[in-house]
PDB file of N, CA and C in Angstrom:
ATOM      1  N   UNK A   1      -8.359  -5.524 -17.399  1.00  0.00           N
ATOM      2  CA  UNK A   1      -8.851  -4.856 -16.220  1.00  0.00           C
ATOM      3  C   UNK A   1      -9.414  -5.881 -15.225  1.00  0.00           C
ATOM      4  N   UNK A   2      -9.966  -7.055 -15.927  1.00  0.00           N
ATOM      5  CA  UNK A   2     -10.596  -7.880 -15.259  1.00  0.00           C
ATOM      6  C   UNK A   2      -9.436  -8.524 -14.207  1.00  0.00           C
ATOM      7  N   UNK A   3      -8.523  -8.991 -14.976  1.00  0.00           N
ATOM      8  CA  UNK A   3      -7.453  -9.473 -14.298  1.00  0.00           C
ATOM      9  C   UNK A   3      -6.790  -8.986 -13.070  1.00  0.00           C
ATOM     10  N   UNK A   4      -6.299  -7.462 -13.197  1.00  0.00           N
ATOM     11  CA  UNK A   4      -6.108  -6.536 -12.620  1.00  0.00           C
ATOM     12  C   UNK A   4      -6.792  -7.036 -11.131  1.00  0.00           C
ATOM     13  N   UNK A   5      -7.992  -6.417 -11.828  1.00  0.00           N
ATOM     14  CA  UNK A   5      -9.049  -6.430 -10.062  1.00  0.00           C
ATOM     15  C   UNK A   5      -8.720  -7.602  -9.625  1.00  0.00           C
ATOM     16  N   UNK A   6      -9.077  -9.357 -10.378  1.00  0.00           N
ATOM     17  CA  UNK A   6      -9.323 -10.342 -10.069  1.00  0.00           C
ATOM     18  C   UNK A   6      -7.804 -10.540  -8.399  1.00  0.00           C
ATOM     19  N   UNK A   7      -6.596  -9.797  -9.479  1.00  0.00           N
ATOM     20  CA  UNK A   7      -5.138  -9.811  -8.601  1.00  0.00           C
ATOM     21  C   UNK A   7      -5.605  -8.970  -7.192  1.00  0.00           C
ATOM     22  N   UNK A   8      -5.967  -7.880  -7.115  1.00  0.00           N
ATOM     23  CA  UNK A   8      -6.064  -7.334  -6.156  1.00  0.00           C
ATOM     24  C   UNK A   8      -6.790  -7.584  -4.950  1.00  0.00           C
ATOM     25  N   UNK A   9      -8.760  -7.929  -5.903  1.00  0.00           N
ATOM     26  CA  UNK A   9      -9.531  -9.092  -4.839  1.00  0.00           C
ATOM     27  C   UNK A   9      -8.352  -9.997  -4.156  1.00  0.00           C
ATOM     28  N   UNK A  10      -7.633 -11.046  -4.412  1.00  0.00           N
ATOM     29  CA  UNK A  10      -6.979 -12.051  -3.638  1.00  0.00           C
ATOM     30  C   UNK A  10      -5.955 -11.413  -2.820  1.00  0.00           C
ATOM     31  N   UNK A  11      -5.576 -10.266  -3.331  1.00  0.00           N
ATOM     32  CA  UNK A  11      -4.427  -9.656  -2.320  1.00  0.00           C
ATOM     33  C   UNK A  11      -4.849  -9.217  -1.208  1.00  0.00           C
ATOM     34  N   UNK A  12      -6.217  -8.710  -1.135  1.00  0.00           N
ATOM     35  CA  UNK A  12      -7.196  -8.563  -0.189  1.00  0.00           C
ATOM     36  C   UNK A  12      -7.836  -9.494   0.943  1.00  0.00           C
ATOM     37  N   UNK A  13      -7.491 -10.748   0.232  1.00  0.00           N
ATOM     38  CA  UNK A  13      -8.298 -12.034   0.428  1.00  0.00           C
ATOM     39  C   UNK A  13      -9.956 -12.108   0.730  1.00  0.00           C
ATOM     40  N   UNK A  14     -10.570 -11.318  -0.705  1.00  0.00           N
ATOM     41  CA  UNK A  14     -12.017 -11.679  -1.048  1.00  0.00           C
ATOM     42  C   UNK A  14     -11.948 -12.446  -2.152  1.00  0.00           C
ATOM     43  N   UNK A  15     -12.745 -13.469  -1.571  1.00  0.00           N
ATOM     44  CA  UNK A  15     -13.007 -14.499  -3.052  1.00  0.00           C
ATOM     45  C   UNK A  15     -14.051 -13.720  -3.555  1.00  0.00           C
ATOM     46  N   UNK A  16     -13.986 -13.380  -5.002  1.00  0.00           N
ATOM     47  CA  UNK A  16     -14.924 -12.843  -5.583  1.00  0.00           C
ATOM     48  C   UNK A  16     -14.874 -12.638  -7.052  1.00  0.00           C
ATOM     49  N   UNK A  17     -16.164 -13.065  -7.912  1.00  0.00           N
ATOM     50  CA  UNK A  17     -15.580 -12.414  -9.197  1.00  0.00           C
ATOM     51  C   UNK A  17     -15.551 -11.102  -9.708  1.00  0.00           C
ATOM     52  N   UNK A  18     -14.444 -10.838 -10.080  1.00  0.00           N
ATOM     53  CA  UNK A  18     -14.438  -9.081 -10.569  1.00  0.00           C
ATOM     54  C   UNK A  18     -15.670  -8.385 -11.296  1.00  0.00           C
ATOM     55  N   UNK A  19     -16.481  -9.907 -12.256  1.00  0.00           N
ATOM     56  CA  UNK A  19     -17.498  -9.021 -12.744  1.00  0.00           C
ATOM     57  C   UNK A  19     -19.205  -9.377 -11.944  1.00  0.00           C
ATOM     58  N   UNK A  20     -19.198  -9.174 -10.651  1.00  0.00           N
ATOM     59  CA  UNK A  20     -20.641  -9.234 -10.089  1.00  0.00           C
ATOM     60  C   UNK A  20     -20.356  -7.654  -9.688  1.00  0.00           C
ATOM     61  N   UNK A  21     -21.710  -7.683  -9.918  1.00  0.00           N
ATOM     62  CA  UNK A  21     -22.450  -6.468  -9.060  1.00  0.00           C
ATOM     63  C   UNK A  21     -21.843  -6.207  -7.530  1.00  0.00           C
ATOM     64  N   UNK A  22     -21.082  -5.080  -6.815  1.00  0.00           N
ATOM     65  CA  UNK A  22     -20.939  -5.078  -5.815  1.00  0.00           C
ATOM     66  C   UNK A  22     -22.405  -5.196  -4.826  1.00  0.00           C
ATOM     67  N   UNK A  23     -23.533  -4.464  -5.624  1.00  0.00           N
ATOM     68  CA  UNK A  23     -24.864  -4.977  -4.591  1.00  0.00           C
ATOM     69  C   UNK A  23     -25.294  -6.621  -4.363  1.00  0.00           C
ATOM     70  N   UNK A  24     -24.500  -7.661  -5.905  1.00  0.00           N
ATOM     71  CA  UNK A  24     -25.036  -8.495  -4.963  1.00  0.00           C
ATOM     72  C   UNK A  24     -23.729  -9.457  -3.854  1.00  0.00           C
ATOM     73  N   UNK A  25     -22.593  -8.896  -3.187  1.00  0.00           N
ATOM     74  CA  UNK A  25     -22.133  -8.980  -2.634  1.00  0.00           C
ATOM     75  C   UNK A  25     -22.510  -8.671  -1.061  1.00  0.00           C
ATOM     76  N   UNK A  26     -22.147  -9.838  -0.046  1.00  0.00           N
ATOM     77  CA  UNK A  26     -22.780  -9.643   1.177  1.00  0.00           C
ATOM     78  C   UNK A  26     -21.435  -8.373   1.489  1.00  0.00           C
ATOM     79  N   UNK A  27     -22.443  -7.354   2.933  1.00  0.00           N
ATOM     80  CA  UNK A  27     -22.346  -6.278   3.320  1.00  0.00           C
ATOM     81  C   UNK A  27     -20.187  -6.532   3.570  1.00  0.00           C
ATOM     82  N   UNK A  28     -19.612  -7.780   4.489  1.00  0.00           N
ATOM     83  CA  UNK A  28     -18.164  -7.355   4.348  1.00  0.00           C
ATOM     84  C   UNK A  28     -17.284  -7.585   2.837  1.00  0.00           C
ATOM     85  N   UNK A  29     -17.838  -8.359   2.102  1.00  0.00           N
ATOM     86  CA  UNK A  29     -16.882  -7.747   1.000  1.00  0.00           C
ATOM     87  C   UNK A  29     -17.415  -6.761   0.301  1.00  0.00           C
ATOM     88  N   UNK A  30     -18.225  -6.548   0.622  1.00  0.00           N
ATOM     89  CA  UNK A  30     -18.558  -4.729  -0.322  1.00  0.00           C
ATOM     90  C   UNK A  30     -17.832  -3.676   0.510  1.00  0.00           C
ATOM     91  N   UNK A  31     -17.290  -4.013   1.515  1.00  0.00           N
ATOM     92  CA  UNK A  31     -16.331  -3.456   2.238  1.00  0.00           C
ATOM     93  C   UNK A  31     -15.324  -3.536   1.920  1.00  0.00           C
ATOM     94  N   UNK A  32     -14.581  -4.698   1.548  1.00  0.00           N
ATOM     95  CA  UNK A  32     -13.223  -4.757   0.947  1.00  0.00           C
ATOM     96  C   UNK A  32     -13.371  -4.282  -0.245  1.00  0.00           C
ATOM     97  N   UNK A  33     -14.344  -4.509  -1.004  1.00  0.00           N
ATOM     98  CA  UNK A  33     -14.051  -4.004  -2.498  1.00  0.00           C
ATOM     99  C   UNK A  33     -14.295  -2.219  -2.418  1.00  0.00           C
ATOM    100  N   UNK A  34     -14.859  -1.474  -1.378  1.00  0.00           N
ATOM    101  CA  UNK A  34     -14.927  -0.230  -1.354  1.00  0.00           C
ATOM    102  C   UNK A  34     -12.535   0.244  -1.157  1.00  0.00           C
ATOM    103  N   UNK A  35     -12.556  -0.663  -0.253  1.00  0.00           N
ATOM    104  CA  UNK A  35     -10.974   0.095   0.280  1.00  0.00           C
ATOM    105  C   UNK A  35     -10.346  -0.542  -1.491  1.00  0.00           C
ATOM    106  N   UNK A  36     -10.501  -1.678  -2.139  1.00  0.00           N
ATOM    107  CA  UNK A  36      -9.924  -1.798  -3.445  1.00  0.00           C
ATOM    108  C   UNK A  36     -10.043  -0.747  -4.435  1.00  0.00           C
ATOM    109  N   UNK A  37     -10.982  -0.486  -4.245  1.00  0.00           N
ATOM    110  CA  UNK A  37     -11.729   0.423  -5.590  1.00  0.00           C
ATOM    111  C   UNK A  37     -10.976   1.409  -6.498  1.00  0.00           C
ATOM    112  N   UNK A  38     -10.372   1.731  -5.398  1.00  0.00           N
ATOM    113  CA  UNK A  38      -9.678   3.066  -5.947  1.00  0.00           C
ATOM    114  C   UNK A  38      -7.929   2.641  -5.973  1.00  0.00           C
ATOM    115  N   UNK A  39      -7.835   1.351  -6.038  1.00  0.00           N
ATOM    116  CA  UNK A  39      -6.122   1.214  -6.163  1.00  0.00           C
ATOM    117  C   UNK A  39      -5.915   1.008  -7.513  1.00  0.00           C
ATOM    118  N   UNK A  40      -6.026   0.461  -8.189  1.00  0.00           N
ATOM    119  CA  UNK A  40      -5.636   0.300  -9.502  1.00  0.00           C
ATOM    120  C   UNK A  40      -5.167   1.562 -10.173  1.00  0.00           C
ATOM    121  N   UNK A  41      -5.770   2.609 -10.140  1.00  0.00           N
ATOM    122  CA  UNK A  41      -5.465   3.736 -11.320  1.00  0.00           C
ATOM    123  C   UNK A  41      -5.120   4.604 -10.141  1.00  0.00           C
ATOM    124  N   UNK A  42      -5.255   5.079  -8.936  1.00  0.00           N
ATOM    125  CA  UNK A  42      -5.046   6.083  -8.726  1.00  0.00           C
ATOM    126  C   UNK A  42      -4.560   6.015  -6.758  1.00  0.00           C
ATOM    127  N   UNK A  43      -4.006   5.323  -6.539  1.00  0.00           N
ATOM    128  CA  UNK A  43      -4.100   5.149  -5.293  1.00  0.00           C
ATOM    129  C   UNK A  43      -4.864   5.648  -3.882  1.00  0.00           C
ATOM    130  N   UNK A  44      -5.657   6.520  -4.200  1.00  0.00           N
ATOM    131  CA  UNK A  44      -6.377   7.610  -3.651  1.00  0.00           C
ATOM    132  C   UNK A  44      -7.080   6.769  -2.353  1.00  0.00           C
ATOM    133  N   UNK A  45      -7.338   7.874  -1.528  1.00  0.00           N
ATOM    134  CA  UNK A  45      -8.090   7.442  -0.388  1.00  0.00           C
ATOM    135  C   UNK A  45      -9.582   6.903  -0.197  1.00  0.00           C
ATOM    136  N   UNK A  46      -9.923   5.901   0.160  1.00  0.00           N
ATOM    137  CA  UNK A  46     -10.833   5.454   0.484  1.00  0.00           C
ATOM    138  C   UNK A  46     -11.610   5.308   2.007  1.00  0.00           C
ATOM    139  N   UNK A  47     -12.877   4.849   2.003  1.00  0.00           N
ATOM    140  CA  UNK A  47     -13.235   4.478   3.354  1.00  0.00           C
ATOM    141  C   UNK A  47     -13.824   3.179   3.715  1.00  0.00           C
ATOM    142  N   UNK A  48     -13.688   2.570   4.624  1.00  0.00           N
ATOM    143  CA  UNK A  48     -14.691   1.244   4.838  1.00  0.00           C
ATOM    144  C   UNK A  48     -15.494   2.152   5.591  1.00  0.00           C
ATOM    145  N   UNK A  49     -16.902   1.359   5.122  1.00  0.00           N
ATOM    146  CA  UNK A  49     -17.994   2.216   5.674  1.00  0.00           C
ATOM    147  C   UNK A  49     -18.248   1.932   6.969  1.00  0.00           C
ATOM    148  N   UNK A  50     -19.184   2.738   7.519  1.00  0.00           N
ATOM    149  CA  UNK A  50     -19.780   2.352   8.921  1.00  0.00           C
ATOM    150  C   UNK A  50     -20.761   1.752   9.493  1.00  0.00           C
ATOM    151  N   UNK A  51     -21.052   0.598   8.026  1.00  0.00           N
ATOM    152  CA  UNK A  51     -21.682  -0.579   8.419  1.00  0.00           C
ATOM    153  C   UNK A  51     -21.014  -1.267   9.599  1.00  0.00           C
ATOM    154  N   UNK A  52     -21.624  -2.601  10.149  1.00  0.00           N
ATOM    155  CA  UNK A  52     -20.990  -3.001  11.188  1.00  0.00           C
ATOM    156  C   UNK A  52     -20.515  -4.188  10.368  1.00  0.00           C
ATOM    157  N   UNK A  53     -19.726  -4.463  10.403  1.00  0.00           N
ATOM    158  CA  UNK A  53     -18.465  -5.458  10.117  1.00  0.00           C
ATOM    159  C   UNK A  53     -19.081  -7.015  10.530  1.00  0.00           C
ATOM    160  N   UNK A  54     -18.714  -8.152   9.504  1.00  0.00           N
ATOM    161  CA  UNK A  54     -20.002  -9.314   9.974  1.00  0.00           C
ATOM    162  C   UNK A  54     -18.950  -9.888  10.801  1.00  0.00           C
ATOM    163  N   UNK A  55     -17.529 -10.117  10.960  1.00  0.00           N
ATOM    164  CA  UNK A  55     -16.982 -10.436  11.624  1.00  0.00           C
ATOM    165  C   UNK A  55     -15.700 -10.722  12.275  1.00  0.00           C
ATOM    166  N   UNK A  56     -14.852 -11.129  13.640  1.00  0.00           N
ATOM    167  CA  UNK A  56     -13.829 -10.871  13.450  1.00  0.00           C
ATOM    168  C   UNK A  56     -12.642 -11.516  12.582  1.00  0.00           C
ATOM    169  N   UNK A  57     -12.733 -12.338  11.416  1.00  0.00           N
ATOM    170  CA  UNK A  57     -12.433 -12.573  10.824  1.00  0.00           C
ATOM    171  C   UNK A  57     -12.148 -11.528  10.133  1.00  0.00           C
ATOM    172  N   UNK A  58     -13.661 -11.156   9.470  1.00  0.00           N
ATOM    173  CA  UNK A  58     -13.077  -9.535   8.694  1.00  0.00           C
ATOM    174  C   UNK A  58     -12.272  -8.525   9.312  1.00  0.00           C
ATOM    175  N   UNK A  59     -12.310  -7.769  10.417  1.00  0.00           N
ATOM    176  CA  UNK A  59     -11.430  -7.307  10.954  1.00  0.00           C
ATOM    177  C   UNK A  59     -10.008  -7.779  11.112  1.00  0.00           C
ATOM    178  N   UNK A  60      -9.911  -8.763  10.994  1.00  0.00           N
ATOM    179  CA  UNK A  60      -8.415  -9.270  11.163  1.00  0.00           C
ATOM    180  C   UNK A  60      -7.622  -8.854   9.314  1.00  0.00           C
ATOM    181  N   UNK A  61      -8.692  -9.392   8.856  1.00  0.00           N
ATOM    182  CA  UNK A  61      -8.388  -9.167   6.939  1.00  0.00           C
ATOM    183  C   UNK A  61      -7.789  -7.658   7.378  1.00  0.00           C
ATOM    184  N   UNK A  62      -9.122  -6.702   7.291  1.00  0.00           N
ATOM    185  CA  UNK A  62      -8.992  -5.572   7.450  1.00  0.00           C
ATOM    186  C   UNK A  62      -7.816  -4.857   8.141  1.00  0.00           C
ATOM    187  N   UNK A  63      -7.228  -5.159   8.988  1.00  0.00           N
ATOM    188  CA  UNK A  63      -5.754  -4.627   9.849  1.00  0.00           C
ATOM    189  C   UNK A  63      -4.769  -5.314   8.616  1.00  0.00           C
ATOM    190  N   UNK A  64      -5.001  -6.290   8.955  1.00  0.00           N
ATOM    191  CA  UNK A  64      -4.042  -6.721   7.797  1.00  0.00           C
ATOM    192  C   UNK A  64      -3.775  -5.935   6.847  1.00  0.00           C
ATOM    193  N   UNK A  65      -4.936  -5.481   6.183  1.00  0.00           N
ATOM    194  CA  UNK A  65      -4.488  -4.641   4.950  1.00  0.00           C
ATOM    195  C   UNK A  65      -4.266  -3.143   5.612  1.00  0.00           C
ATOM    196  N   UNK A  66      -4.862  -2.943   6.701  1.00  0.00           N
ATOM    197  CA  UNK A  66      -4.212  -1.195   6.903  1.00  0.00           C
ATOM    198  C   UNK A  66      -2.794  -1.688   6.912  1.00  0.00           C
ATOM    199  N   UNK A  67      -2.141  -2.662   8.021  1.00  0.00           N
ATOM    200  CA  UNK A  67      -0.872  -2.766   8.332  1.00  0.00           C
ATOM    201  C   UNK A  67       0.184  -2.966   6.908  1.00  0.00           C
ATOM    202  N   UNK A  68      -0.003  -3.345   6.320  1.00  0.00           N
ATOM    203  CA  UNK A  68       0.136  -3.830   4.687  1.00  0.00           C
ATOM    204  C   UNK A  68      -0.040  -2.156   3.996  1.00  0.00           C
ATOM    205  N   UNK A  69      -0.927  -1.671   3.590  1.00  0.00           N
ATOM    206  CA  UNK A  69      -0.486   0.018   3.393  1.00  0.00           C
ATOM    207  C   UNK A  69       0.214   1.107   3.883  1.00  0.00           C
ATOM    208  N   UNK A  70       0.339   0.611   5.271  1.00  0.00           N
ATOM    209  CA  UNK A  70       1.149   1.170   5.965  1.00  0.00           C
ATOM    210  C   UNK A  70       2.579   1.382   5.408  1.00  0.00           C
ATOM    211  N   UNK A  71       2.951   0.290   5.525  1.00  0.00           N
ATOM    212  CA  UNK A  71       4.373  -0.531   5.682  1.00  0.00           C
ATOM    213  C   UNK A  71       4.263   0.246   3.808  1.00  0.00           C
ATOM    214  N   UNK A  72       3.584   0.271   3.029  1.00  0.00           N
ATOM    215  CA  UNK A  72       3.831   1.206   1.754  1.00  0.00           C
ATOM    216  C   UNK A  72       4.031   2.398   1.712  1.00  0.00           C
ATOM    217  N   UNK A  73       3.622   2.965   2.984  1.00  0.00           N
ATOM    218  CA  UNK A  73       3.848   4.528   2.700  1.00  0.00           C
ATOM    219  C   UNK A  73       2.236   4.657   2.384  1.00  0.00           C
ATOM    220  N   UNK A  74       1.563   4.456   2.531  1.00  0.00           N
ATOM    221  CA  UNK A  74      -0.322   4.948   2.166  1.00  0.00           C
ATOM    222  C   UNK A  74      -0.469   5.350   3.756  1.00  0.00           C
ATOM    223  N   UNK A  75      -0.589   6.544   4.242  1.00  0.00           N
ATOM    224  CA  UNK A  75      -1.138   7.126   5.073  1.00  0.00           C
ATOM    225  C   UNK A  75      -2.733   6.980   5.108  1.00  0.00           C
ATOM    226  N   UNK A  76      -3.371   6.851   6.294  1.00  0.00           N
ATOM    227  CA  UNK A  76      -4.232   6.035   7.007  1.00  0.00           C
ATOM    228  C   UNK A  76      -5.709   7.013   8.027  1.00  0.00           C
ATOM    229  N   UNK A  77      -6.877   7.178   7.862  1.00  0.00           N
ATOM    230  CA  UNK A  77      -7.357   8.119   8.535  1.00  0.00           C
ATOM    231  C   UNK A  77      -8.432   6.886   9.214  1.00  0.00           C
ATOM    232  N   UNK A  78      -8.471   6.016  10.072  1.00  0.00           N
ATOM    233  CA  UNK A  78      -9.112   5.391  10.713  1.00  0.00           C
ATOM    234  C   UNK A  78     -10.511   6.007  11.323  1.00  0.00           C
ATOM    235  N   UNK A  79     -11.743   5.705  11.555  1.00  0.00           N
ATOM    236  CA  UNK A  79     -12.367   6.233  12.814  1.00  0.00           C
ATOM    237  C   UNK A  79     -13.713   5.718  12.986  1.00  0.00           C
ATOM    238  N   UNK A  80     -13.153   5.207  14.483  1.00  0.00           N
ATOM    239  CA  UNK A  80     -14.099   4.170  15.390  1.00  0.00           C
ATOM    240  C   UNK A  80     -13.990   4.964  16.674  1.00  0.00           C
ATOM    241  N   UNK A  81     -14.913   4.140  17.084  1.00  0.00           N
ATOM    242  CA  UNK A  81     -16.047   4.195  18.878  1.00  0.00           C
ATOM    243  C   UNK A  81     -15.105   3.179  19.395  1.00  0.00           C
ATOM    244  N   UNK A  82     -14.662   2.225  18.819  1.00  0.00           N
ATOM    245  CA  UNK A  82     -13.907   0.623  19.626  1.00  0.00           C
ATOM    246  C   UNK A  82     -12.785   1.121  19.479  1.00  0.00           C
ATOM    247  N   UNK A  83     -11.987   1.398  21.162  1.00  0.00           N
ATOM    248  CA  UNK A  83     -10.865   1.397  21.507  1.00  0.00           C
ATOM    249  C   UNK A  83     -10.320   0.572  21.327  1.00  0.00           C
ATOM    250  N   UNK A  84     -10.953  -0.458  21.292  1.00  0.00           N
ATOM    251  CA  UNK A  84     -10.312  -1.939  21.624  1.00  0.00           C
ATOM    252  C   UNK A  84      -9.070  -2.325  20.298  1.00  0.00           C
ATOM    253  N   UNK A  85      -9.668  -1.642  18.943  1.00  0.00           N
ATOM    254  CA  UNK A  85      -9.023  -1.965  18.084  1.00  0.00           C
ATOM    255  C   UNK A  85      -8.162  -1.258  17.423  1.00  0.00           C
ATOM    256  N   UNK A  86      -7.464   0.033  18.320  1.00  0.00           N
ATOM    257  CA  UNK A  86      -6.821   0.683  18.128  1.00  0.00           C
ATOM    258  C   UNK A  86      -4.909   0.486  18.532  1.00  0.00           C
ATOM    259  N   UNK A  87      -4.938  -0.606  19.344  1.00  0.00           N
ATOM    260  CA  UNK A  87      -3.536  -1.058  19.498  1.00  0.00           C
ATOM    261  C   UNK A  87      -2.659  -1.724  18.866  1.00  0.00           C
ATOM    262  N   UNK A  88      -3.868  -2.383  17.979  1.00  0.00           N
ATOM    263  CA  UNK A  88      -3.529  -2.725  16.741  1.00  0.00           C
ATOM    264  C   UNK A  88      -2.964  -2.289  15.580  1.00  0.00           C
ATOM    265  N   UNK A  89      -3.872  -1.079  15.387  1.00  0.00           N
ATOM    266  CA  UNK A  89      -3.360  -0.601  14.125  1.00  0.00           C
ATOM    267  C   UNK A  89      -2.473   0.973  14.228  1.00  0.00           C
ATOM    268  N   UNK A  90      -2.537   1.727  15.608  1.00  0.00           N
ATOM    269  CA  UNK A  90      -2.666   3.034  15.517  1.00  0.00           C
ATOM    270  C   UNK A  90      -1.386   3.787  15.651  1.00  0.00           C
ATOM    271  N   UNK A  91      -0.700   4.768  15.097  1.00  0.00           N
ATOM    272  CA  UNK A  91       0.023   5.298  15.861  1.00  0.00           C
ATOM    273  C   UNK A  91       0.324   6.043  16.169  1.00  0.00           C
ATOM    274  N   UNK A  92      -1.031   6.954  15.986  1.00  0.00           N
ATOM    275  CA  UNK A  92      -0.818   8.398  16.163  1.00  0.00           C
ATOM    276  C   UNK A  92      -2.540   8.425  16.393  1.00  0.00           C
ATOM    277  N   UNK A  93      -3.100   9.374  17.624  1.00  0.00           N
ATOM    278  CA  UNK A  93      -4.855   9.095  17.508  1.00  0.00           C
ATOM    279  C   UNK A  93      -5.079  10.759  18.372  1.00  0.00           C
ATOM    280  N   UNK A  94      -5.968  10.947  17.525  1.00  0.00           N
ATOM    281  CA  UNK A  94      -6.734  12.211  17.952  1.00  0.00           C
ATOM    282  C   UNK A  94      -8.395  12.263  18.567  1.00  0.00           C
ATOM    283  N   UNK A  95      -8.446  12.934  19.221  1.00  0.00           N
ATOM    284  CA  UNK A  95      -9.815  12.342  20.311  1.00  0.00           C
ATOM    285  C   UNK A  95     -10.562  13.504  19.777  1.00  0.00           C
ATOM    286  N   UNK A  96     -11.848  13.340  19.418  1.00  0.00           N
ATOM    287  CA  UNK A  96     -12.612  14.469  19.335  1.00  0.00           C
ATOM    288  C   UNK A  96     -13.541  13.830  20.338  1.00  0.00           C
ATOM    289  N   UNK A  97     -14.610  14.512  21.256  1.00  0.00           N
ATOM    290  CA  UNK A  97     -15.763  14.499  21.817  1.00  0.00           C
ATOM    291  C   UNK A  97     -17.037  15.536  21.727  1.00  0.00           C
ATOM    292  N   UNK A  98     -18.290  15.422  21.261  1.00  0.00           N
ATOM    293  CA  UNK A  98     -19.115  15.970  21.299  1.00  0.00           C
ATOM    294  C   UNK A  98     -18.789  16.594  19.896  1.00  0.00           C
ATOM    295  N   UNK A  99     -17.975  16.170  19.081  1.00  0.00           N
ATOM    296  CA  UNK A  99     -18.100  17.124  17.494  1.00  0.00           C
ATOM    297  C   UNK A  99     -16.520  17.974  18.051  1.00  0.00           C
ATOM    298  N   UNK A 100     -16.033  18.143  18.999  1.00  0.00           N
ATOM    299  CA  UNK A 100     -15.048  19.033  19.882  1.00  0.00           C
ATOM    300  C   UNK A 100     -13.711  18.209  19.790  1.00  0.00           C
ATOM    301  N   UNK A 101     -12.619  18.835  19.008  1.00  0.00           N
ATOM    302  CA  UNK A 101     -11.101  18.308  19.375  1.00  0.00           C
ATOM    303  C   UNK A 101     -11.396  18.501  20.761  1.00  0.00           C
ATOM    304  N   UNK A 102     -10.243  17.240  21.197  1.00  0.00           N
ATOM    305  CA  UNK A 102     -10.296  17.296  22.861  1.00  0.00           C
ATOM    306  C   UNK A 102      -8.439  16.671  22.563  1.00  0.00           C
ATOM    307  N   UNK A 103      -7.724  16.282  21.934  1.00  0.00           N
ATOM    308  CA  UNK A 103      -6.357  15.895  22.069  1.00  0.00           C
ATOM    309  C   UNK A 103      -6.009  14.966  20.996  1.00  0.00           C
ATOM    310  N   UNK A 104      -4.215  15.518  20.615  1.00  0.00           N
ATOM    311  CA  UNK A 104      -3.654  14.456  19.650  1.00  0.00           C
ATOM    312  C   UNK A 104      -2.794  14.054  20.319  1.00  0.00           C
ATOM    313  N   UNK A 105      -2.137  12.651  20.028  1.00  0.00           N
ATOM    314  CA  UNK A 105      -0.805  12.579  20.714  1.00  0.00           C
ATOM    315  C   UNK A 105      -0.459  10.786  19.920  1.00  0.00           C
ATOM    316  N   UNK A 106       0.279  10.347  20.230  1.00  0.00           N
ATOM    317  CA  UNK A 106       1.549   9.324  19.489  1.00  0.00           C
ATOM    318  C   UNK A 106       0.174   8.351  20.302  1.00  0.00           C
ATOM    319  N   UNK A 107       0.112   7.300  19.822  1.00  0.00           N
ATOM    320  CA  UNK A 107      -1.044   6.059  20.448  1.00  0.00           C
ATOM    321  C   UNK A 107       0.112   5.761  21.469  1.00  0.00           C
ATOM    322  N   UNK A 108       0.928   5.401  21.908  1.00  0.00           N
ATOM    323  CA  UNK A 108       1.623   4.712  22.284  1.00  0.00           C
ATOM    324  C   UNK A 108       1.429   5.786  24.289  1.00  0.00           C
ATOM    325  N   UNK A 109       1.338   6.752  23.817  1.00  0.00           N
ATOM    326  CA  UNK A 109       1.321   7.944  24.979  1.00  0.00           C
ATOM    327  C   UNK A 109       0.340   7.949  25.550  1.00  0.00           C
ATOM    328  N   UNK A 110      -1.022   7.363  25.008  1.00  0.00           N
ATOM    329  CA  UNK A 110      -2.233   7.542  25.557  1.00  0.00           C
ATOM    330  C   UNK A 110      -2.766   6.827  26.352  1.00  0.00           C
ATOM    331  N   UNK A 111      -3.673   6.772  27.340  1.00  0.00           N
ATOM    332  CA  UNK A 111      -4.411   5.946  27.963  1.00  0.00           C
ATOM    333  C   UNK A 111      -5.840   5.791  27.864  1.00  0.00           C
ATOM    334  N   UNK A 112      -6.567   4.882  28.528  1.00  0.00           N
ATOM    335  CA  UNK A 112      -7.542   5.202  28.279  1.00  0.00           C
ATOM    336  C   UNK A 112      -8.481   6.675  29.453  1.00  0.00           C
ATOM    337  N   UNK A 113      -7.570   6.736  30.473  1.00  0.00           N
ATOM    338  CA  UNK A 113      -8.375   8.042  30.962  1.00  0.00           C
ATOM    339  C   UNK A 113      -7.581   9.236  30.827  1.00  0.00           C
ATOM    340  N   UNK A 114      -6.187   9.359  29.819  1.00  0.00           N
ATOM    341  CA  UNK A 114      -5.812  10.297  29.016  1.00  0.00           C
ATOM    342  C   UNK A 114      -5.374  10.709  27.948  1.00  0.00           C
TER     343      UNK A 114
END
């Protein structure tokens, strides 16, 4: 099992050993190891939390691996405030405002004042 994880940490690209404590891991790889967590046995959905991300380094990891699940067939439920990082990864985006659907449509269709 150890092994297992140890393979997946690097596929991720977190250096880390499989057997520490995720608490004593700083806040972005307890992020990567949250989206790992659940691949081994069951492919199931995960979330990176809504801590703030230490940097764009990590974010780059991070697309990487949405774009990388993608390209598997692992369907994807993203959700951020930063537009900015949605051209990146998106291709399909639904707008809620105030708690309120306000529109879905293909990313590619959207703008930013529609």
């Amino acid at each position: 099992m150890r092994s297992e994880a140890a393979a997946l940490l690097k596929e991720l690209e977190l250096v880390a050993d499989p057997r520490a404590l995720v608490s004593q891991l700083k806040v972005g790889a307890q992020q990567v190891v949250e989206i790992a967590r659940p691949f081994p046995s069951t492919r199931a959905s995960s979330s990176w939390t809504s801590r703030p991300r230490p940097s764009r380094v990590r974010d780059e990891t991070l697309f990487r691996q949405i774009k990388r699940l993608k390209q598997s067939g692992v369907g994807l439920i993203y959700i951020t405030h930063k537009l900015d990082e949605l051209p990146e990864i998106a291709d399909d985006i639904t707008v809620f405002r105030d708690g309120k659907f306000v529109a879905a449509k293909e990313f590619r269709d959207v703008t930013r004042t529609k």
